[in-house]
Each structure stands twice: as C-alpha cells, then as structure tokens.
C-alpha atoms as a PDB file:
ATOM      1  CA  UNK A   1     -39.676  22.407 105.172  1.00  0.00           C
ATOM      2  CA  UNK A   2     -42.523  20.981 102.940  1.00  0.00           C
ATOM      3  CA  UNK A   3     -41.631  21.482  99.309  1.00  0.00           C
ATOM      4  CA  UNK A   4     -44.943  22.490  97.228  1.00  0.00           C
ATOM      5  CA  UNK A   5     -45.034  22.558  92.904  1.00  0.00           C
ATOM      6  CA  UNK A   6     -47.165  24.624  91.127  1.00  0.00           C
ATOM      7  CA  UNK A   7     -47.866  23.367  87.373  1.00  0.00           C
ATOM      8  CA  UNK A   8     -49.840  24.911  84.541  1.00  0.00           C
ATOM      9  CA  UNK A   9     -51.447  22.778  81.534  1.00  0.00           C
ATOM     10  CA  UNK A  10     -51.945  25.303  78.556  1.00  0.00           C
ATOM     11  CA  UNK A  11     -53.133  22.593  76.461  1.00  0.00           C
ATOM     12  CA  UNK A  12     -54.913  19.874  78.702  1.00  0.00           C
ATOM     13  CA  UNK A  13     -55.551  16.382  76.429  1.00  0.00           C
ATOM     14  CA  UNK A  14     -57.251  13.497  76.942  1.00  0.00           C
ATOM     15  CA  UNK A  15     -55.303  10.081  76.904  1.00  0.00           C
ATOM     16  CA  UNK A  16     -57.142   7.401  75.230  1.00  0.00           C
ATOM     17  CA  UNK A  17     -55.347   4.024  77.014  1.00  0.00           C
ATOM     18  CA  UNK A  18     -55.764   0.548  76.139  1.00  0.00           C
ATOM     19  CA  UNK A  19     -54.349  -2.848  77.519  1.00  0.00           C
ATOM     20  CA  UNK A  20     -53.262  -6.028  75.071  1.00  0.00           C
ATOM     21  CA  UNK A  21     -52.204  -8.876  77.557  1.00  0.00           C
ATOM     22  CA  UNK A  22     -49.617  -9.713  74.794  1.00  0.00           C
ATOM     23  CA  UNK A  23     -48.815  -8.794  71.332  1.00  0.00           C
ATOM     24  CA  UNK A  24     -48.608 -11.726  68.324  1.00  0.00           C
ATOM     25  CA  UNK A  25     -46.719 -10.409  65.578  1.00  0.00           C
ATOM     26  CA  UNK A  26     -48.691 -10.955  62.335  1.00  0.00           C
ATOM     27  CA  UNK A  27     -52.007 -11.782  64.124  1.00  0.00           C
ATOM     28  CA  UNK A  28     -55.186  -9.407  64.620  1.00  0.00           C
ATOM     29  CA  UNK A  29     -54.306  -8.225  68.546  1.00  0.00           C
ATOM     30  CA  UNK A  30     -57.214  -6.956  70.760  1.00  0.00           C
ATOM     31  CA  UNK A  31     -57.105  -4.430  73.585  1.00  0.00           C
ATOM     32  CA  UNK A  32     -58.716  -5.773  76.270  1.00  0.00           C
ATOM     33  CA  UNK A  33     -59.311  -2.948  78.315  1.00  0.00           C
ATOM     34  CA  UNK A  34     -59.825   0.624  77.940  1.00  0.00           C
ATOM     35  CA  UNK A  35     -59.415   4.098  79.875  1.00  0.00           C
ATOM     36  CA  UNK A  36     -59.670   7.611  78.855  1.00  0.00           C
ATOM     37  CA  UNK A  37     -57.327   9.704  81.457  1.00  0.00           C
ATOM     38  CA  UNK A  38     -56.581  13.457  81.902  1.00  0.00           C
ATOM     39  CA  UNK A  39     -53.273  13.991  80.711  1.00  0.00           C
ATOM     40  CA  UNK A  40     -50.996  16.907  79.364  1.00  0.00           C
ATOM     41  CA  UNK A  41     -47.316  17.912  79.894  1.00  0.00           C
ATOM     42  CA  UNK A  42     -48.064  19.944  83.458  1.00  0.00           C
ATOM     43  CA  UNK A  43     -50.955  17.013  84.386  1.00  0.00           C
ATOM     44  CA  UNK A  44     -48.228  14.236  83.813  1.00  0.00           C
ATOM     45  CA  UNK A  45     -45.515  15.490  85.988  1.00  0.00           C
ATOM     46  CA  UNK A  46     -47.825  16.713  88.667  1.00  0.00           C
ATOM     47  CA  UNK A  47     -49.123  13.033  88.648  1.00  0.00           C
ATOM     48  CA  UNK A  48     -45.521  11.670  89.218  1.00  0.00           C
ATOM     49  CA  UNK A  49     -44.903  14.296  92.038  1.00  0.00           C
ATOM     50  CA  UNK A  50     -47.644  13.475  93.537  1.00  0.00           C
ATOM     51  CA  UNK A  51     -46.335   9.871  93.360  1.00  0.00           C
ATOM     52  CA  UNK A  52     -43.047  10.924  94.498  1.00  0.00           C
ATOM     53  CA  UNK A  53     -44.860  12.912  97.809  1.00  0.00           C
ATOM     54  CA  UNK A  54     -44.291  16.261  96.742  1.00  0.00           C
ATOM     55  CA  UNK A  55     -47.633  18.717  97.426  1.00  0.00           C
ATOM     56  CA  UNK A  56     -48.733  19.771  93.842  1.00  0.00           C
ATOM     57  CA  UNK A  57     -51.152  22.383  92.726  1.00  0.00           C
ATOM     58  CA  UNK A  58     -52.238  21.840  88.890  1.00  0.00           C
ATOM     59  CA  UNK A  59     -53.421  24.621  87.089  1.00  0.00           C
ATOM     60  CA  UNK A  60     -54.660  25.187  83.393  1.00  0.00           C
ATOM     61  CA  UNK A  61     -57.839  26.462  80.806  1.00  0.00           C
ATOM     62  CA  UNK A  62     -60.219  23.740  79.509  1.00  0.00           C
ATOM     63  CA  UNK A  63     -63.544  24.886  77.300  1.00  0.00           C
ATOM     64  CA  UNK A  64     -66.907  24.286  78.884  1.00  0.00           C
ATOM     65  CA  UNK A  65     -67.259  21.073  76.925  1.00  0.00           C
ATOM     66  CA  UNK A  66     -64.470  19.220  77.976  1.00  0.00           C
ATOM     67  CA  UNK A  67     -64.072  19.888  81.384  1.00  0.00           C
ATOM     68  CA  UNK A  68     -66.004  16.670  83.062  1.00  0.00           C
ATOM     69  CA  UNK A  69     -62.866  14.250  82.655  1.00  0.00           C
ATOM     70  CA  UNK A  70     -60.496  16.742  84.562  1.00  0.00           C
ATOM     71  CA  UNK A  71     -60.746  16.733  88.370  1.00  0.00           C
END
C-alpha cells in the first residue's frame, strides 16, 4: 500500500538563503552565494517527504503577484 500526504500552505513565504564558506568572528563575513526558495510550514515538510519517498500533494493560496517562485 502506497502511503500519499496531502499538505496545505495558508501562508506560503519566500526563503531568502545565503552561503558563507566560514564565519570569522569580529571580521566583515560575505555570503557567497544566494537563493530565494519557496518555503512555508506545509512546503517544508512536503519537501522532506518527498525526500523521505512518500507521494505528496501540496496545496495552498498565493496572490497573483507572487506566484512565479512556487511550482
């Protein structure tokens, strides 16, 4: 029996991510890197379940403007 999760986001975010190689205390650190990444309570776990194998079905309401980052 295939197990299947259903998740809803009722307030879908944006996670602004950035990488430092390594962190000097009382120097000016840069972030390398950069990523902006659909995120949210429901959009996190479904990404770990999805991770783990488990079938997952992600729902949730995003306004017209926003919608481009979230597959």
């Amino acid at each position: 029996m295939s197990r299947r999760v259903a998740t809803i986001t009722l307030n879908p975010a944006y996670d602004l991510v950035g990488f430092c190689p390594e962190i000097e205390r009382g120097e000016v650190n840069l972030v390398k890197t950069t990523g902006l990444h659909a995120a949210g309570k429901g959009i996190n776990v479904a990404k770990v379940l999805k991770d783990l194998g488990i079938d997952v079905t992600v729902g949730g309401f995003l306004g017209k403007d926003n919608q481009d980052g979230f597959p």
